[in-house]
N, C-alpha and C. Protein backbone atom coordinates (compact mmCIF):
# COMPACT_ATOMS: atom_id res chain seq x y z
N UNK A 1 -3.84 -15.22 -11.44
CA UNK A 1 -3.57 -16.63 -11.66
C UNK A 1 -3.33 -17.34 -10.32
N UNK A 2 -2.57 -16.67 -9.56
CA UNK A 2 -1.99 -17.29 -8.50
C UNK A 2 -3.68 -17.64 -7.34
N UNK A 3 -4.14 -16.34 -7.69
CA UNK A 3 -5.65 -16.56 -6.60
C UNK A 3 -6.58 -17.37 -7.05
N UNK A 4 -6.45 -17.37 -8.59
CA UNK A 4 -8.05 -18.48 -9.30
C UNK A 4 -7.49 -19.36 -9.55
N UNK A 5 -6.30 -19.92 -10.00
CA UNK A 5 -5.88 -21.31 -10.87
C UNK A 5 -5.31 -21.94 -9.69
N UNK A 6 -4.59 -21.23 -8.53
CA UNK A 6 -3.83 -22.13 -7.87
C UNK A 6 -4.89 -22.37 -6.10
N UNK A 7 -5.55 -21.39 -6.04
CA UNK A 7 -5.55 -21.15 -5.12
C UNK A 7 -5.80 -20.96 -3.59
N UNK A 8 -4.67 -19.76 -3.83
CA UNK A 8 -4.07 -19.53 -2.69
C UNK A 8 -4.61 -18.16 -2.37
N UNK A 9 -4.81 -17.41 -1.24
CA UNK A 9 -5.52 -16.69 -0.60
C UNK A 9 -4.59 -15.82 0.71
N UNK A 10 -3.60 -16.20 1.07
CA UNK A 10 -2.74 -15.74 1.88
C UNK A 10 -1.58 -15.13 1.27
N UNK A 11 -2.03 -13.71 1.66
CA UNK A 11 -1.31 -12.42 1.14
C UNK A 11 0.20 -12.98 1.05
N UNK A 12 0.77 -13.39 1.78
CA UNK A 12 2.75 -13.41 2.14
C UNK A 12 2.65 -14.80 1.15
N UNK A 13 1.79 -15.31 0.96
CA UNK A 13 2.22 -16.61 -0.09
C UNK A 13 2.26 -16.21 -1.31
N UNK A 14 0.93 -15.23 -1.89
CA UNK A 14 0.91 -14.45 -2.78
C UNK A 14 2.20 -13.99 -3.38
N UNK A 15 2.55 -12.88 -2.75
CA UNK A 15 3.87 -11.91 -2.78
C UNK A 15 4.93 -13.07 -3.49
N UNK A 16 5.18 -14.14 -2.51
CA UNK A 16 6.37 -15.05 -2.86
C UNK A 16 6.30 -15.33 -4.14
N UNK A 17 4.52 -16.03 -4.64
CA UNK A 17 4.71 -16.51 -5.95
C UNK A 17 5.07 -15.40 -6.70
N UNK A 18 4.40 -14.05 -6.53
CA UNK A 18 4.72 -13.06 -7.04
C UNK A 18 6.04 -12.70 -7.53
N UNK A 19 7.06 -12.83 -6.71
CA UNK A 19 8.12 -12.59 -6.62
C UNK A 19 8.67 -13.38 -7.03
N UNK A 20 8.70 -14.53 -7.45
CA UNK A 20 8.91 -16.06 -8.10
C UNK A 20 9.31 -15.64 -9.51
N UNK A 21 7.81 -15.33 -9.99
CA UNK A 21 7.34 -15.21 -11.01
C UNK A 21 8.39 -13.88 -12.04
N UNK A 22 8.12 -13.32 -11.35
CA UNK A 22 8.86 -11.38 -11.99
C UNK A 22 10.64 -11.79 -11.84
N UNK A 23 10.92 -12.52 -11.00
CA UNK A 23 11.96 -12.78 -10.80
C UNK A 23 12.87 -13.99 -12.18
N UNK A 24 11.87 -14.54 -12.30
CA UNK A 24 12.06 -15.54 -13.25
C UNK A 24 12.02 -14.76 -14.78
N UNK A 25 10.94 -14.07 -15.14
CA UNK A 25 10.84 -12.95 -16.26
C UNK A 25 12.22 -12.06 -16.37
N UNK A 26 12.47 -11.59 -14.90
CA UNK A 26 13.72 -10.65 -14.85
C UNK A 26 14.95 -11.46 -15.70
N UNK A 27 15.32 -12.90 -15.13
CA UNK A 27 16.43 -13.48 -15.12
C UNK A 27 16.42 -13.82 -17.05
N UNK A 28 15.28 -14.23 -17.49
CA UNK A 28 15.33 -14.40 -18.95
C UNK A 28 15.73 -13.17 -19.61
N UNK A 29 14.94 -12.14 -19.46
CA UNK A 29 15.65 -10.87 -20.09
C UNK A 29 16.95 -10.42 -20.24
N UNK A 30 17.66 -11.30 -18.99
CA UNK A 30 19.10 -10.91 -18.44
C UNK A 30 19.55 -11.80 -19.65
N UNK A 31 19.08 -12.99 -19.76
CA UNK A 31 19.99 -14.15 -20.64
C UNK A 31 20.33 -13.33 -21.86
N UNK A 32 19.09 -12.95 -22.26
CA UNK A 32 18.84 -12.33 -23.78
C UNK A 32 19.66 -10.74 -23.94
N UNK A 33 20.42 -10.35 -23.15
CA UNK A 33 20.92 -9.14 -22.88
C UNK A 33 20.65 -8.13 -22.12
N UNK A 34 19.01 -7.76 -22.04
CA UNK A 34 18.76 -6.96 -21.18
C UNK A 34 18.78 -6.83 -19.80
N UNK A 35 19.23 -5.95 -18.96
CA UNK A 35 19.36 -5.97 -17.76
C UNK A 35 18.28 -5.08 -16.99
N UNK A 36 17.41 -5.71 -16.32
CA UNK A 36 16.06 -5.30 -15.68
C UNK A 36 16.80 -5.06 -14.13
N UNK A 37 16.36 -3.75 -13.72
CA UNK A 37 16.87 -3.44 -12.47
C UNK A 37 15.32 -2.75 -11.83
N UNK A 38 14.74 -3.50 -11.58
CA UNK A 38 13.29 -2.46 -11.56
C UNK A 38 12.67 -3.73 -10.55
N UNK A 39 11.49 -3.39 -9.83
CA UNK A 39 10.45 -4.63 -9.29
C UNK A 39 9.34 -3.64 -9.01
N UNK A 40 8.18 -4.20 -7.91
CA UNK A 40 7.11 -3.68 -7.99
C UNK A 40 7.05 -3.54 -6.12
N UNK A 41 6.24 -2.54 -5.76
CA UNK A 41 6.14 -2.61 -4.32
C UNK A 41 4.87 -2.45 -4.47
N UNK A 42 4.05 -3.66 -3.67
CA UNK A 42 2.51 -3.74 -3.80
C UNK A 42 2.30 -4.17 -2.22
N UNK A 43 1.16 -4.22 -1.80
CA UNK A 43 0.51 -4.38 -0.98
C UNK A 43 -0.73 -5.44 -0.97
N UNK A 44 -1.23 -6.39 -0.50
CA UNK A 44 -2.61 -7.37 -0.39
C UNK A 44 -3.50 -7.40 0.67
N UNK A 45 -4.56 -7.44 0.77
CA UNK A 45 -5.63 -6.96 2.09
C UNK A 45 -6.17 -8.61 1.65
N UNK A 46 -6.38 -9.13 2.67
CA UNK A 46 -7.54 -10.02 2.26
C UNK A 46 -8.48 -10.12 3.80
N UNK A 47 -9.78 -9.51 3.56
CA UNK A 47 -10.49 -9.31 4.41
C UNK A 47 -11.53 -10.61 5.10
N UNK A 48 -12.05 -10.82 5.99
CA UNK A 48 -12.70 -11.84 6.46
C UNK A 48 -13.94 -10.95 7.09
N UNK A 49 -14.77 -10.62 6.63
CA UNK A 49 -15.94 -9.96 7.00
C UNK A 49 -16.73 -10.59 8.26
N UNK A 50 -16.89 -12.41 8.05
CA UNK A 50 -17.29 -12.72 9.07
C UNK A 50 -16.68 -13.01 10.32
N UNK A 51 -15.43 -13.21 10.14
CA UNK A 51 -14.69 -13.24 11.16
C UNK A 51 -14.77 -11.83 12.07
N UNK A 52 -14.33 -10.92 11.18
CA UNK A 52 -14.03 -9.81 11.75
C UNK A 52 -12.67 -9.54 11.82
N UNK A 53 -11.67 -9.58 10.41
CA UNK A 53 -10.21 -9.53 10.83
C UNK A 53 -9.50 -9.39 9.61
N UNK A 54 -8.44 -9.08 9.10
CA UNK A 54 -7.71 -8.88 7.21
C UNK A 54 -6.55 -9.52 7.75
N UNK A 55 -5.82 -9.89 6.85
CA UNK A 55 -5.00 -10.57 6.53
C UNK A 55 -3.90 -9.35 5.75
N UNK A 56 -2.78 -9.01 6.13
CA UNK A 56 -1.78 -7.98 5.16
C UNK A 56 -0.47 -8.35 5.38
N UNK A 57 -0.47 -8.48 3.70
CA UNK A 57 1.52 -8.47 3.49
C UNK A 57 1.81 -7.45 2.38
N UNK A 58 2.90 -7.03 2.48
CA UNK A 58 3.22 -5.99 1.69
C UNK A 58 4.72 -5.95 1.34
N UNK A 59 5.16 -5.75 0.11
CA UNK A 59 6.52 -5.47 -0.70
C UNK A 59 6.73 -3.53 -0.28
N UNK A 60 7.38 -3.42 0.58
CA UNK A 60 7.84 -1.96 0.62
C UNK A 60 6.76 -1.07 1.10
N UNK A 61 5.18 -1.61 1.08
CA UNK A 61 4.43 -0.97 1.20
C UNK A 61 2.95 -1.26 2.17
N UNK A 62 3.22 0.17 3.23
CA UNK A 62 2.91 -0.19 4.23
C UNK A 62 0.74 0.03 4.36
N UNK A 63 0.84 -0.16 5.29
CA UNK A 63 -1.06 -0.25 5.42
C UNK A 63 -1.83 0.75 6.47
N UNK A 64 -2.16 1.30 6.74
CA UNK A 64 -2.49 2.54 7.80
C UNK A 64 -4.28 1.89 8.11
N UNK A 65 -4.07 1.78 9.26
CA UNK A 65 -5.35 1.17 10.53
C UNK A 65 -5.98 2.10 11.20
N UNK A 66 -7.10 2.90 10.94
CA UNK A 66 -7.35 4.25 12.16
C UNK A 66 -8.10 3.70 12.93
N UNK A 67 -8.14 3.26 14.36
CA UNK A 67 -9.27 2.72 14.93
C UNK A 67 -9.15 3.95 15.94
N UNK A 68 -10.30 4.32 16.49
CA UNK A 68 -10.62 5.15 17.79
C UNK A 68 -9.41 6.41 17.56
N UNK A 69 -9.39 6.92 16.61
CA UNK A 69 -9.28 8.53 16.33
C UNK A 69 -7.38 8.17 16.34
N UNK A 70 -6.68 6.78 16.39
CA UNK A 70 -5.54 6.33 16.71
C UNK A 70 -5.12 5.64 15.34
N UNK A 71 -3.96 6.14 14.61
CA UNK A 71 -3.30 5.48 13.47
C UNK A 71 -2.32 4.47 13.94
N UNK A 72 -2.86 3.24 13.43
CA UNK A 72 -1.77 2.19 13.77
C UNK A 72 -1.63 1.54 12.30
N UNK A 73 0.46 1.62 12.01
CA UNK A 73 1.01 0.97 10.46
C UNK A 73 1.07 -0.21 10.85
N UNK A 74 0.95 -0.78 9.41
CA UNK A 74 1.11 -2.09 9.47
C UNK A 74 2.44 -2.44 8.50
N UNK A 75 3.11 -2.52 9.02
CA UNK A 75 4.49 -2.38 7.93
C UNK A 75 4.26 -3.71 6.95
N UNK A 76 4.79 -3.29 5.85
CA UNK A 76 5.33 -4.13 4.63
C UNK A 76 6.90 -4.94 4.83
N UNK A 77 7.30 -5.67 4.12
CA UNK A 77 8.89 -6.06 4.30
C UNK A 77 9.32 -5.13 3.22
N UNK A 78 10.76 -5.39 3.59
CA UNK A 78 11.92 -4.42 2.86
C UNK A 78 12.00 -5.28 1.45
N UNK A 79 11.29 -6.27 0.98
CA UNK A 79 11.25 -7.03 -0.37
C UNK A 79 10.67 -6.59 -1.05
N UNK A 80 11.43 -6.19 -2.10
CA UNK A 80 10.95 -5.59 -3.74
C UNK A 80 10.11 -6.79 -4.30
N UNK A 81 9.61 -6.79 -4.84
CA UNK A 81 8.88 -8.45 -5.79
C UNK A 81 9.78 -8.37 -7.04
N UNK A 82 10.25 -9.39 -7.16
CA UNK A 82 11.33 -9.65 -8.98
C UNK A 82 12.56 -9.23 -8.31
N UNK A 83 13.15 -8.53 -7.33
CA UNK A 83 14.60 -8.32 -7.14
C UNK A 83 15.13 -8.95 -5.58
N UNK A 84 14.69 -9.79 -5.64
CA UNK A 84 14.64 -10.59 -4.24
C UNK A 84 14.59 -11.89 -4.30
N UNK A 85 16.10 -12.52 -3.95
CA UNK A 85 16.06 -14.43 -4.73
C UNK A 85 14.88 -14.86 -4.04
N UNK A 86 14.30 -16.55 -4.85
CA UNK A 86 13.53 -16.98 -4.57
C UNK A 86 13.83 -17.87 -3.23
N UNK A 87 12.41 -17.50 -2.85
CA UNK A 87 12.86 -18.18 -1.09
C UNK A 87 12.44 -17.07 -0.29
N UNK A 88 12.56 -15.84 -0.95
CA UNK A 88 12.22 -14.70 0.55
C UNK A 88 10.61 -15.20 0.96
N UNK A 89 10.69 -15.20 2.57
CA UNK A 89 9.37 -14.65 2.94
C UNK A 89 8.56 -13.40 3.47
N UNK A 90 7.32 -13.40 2.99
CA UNK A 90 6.81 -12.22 3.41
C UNK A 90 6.36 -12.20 4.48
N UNK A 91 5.95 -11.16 5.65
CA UNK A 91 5.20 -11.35 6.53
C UNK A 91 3.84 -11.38 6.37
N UNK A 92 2.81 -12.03 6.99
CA UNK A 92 1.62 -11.93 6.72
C UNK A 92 1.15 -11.70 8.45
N UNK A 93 0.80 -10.58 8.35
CA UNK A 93 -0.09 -9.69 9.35
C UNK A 93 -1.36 -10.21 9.49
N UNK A 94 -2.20 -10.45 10.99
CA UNK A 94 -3.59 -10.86 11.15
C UNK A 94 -3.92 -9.39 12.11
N UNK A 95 -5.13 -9.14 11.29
CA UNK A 95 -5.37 -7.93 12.43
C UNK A 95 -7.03 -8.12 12.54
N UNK A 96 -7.74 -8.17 13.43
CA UNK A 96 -8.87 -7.96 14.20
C UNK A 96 -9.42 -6.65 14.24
N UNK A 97 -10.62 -6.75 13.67
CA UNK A 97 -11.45 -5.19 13.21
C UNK A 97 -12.51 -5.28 14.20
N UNK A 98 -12.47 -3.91 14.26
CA UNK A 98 -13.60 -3.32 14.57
C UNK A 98 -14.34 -2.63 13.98
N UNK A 99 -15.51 -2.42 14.42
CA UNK A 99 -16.92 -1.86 13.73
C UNK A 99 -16.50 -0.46 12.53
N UNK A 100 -15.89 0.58 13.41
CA UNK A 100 -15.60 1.99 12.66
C UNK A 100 -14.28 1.76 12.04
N UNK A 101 -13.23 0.92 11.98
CA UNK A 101 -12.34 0.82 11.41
C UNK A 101 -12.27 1.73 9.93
N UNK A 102 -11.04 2.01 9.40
CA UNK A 102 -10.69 2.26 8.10
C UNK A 102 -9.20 1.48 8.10
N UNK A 103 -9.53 1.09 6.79
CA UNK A 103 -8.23 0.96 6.57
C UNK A 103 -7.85 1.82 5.06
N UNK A 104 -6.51 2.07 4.93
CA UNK A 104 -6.03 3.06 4.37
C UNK A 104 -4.50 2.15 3.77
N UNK A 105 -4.90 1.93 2.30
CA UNK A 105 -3.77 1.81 1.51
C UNK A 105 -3.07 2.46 0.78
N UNK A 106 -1.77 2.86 0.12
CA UNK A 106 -1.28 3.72 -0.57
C UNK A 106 0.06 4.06 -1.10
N UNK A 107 0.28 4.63 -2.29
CA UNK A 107 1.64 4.40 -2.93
C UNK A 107 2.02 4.95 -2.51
N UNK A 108 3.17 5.01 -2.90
CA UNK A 108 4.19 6.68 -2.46
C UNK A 108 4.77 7.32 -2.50
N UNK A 109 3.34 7.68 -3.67
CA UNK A 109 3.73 8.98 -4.50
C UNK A 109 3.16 10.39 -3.83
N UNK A 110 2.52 10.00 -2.90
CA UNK A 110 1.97 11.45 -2.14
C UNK A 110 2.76 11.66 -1.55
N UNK A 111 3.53 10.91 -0.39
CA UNK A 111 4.99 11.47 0.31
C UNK A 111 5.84 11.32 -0.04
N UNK A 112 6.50 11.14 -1.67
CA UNK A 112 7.47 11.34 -1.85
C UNK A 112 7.34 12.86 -2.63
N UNK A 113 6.55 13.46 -2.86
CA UNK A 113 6.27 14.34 -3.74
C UNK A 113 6.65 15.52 -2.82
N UNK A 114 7.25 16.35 -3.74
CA UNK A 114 8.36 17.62 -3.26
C UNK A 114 7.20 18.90 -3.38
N UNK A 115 7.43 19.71 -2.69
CA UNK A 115 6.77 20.87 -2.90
C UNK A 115 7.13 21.64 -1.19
N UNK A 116 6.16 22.17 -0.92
CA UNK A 116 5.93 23.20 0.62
C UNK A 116 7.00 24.00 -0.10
N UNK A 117 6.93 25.07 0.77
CA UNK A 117 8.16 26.40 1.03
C UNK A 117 9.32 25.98 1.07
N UNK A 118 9.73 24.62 1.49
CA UNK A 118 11.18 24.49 1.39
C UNK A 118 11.50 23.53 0.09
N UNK A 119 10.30 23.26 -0.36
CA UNK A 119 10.28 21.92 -1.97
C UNK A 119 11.12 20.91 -1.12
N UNK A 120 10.75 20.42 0.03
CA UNK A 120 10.92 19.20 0.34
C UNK A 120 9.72 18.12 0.22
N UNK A 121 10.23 16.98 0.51
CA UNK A 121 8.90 15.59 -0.09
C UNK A 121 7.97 15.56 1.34
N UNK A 122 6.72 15.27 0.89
CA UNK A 122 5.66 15.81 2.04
C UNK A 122 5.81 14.54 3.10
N UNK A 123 6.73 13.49 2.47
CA UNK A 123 7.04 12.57 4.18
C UNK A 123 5.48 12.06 4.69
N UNK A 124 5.85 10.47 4.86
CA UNK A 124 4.81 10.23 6.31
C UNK A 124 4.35 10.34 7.12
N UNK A 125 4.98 11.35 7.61
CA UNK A 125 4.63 12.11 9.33
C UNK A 125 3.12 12.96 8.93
N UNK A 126 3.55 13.98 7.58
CA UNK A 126 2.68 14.51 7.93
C UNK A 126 1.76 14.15 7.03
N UNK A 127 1.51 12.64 6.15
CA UNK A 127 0.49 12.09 5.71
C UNK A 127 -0.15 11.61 6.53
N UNK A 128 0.69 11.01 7.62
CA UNK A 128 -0.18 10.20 8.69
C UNK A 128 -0.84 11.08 9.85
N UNK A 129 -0.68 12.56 10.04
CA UNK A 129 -1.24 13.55 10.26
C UNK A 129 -2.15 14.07 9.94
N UNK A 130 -2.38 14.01 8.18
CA UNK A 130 -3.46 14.39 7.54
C UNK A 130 -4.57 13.65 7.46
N UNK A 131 -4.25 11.97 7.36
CA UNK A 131 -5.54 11.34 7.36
C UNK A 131 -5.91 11.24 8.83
N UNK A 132 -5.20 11.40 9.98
CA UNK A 132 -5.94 11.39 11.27
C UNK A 132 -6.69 12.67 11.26
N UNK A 133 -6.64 13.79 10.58
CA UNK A 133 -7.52 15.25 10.59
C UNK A 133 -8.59 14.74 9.61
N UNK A 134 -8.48 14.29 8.71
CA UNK A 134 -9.67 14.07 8.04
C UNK A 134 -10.35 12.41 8.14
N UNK A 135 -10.02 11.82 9.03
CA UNK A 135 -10.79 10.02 8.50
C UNK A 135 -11.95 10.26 8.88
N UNK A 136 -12.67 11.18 9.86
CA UNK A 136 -14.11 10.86 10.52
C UNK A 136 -15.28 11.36 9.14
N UNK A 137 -14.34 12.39 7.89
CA UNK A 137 -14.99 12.71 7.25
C UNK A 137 -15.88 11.91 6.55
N UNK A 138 -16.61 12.10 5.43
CA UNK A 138 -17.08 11.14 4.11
C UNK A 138 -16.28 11.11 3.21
N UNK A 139 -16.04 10.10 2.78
CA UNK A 139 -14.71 9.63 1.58
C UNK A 139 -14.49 10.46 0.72
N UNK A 140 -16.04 10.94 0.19
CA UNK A 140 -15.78 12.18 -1.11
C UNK A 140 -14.89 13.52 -0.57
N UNK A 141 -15.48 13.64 0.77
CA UNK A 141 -14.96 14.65 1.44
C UNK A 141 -13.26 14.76 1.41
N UNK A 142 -13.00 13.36 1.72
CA UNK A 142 -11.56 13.00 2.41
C UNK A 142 -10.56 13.02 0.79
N UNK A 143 -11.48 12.45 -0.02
CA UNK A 143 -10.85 12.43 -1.48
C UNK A 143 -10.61 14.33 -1.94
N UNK A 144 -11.39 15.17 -1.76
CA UNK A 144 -11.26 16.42 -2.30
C UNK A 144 -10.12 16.98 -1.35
N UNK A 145 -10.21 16.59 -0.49
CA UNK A 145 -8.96 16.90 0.92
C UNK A 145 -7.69 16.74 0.27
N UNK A 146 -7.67 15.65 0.19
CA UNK A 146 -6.34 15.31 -0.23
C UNK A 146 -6.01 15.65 -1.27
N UNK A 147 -6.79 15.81 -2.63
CA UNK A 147 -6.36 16.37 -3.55
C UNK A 147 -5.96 17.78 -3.47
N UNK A 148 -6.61 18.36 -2.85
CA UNK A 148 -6.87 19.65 -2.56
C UNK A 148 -5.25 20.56 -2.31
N UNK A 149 -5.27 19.27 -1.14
CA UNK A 149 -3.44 19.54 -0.10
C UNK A 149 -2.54 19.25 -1.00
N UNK A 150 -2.48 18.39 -1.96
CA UNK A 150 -1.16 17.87 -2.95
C UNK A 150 -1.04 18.65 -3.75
N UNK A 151 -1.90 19.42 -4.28
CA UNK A 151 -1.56 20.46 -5.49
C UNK A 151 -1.18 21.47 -4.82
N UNK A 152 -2.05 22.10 -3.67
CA UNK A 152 -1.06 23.28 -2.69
C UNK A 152 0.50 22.60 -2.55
N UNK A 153 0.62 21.46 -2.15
CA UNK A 153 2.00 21.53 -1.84
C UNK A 153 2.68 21.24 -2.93
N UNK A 154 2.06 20.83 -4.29
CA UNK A 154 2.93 20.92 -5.15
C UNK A 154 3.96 22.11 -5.66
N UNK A 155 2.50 23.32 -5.61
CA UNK A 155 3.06 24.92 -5.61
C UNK A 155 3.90 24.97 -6.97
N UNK A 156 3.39 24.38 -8.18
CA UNK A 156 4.29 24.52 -9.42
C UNK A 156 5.02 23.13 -9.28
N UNK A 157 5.18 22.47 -8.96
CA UNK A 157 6.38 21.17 -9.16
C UNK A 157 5.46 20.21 -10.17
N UNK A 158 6.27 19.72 -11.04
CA UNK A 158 5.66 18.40 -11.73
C UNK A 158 5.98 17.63 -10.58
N UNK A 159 4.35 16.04 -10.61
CA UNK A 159 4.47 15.36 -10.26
C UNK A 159 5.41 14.49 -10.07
N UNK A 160 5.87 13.80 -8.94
CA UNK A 160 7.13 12.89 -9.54
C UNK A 160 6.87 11.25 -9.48
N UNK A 161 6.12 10.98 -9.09
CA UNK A 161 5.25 9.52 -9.37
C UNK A 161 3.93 9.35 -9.32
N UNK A 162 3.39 7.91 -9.24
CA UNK A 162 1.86 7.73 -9.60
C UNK A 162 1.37 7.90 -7.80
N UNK A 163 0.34 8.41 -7.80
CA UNK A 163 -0.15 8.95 -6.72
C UNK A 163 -1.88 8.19 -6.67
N UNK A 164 -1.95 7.27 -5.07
CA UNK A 164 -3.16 6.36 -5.25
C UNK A 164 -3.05 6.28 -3.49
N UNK A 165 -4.13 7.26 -3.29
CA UNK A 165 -4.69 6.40 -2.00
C UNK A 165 -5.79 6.10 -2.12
N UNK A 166 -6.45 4.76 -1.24
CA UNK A 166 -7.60 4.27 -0.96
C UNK A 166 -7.93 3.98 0.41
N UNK A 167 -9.16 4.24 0.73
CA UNK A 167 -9.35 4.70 2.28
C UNK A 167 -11.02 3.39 2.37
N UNK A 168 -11.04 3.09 2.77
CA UNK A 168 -12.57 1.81 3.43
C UNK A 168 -12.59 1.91 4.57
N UNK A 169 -13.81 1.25 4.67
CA UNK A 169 -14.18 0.73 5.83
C UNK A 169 -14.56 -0.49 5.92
N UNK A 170 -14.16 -1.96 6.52
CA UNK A 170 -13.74 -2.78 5.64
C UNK A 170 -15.30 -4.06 6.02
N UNK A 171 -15.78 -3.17 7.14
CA UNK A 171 -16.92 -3.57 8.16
C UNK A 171 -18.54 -2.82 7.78
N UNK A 172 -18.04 -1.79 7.28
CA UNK A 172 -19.57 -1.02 6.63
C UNK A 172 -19.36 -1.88 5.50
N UNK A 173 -21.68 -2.15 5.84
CA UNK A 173 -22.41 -2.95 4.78
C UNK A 173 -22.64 -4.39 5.12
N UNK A 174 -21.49 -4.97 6.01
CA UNK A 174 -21.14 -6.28 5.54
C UNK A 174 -22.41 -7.49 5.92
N UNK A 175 -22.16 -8.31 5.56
CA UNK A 175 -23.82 -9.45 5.45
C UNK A 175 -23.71 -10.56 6.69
């Protein structure tokens, strides 16, 4: 709604209405008795192909840049969407691409997920380790990778959240 009826196109404006919105839903539930203690941590890319550059804001959730064999984050703010009075702003990130770029979005449910030899959570360090060993691959490649590594390190553990990475290239194809 916010992108077709109103719109608006800039990720950190997004988020706000976002956060407007869930926040306002939250507060009625409260009237009516229920008490909602929950929000959403999302992320927005909005790419400029001809320019050559994306646009990123993010609720809790950050953005991973591999240019030249080098991972650079693009942090999210510490704002939940719906548990954050109205008025917060988001940051909105401009970043300048290049040709081989990937960019790499993702929940986090892969590093929070417990397993290895000590059933500790597999952490960012060594996610952001793993996609620098595998980005030069082919996606299918990089997709069986990763699946591959999460069930080894699950080693028997139930999952403990929803688990979603997505990996592009945001410059292959473009017109």
């Amino acid at each position: 709604k916010t992108i077709n009826e109103e719109n608006i196109e800039k990720p950190s404006r997004i988020l706000a209405i976002m956060n407007k919105g869930l926040e306002k839903t939250f507060s009625r539930e409260k009237n009516i008795g229920t008490i909602i203690r929950d929000g959403m941590d999302i992320g927005l890319c909005v790419i400029d192909r001809k320019q050559k550059r994306f646009e990123y804001a993010g609720a809790f959730f950050p953005l991973y840049l591999v240019r030249d064999d080098m991972l650079i984050e693009v942090k999210g703010d510490k704002y939940i969407i719906g548990m954050n009075p109205e008025g917060i702003e988001y940051t909105n990130h401009e970043v300048d691409l290049k040709e081989d770029d990937i960019i790499y979005i993702f929940s986090d449910g892969y590093v929070d997920q417990f397993g290895g030899q000590e059933n500790k959570k597999f952490m960012y360090r060594r996610f952001r380790y793993l996609l620098l060993k595998i980005h030069s691959l082919p996606f299918e490649d990089q997709k069986a990778i990763l699946e591959e590594n999460i069930t080894t390190w699950m080693s028997g553990n139930s999952q403990v959240d929803d688990i979603m990475v997505i990996g592009f290239k945001p410059l292959e194809g473009k017109r």
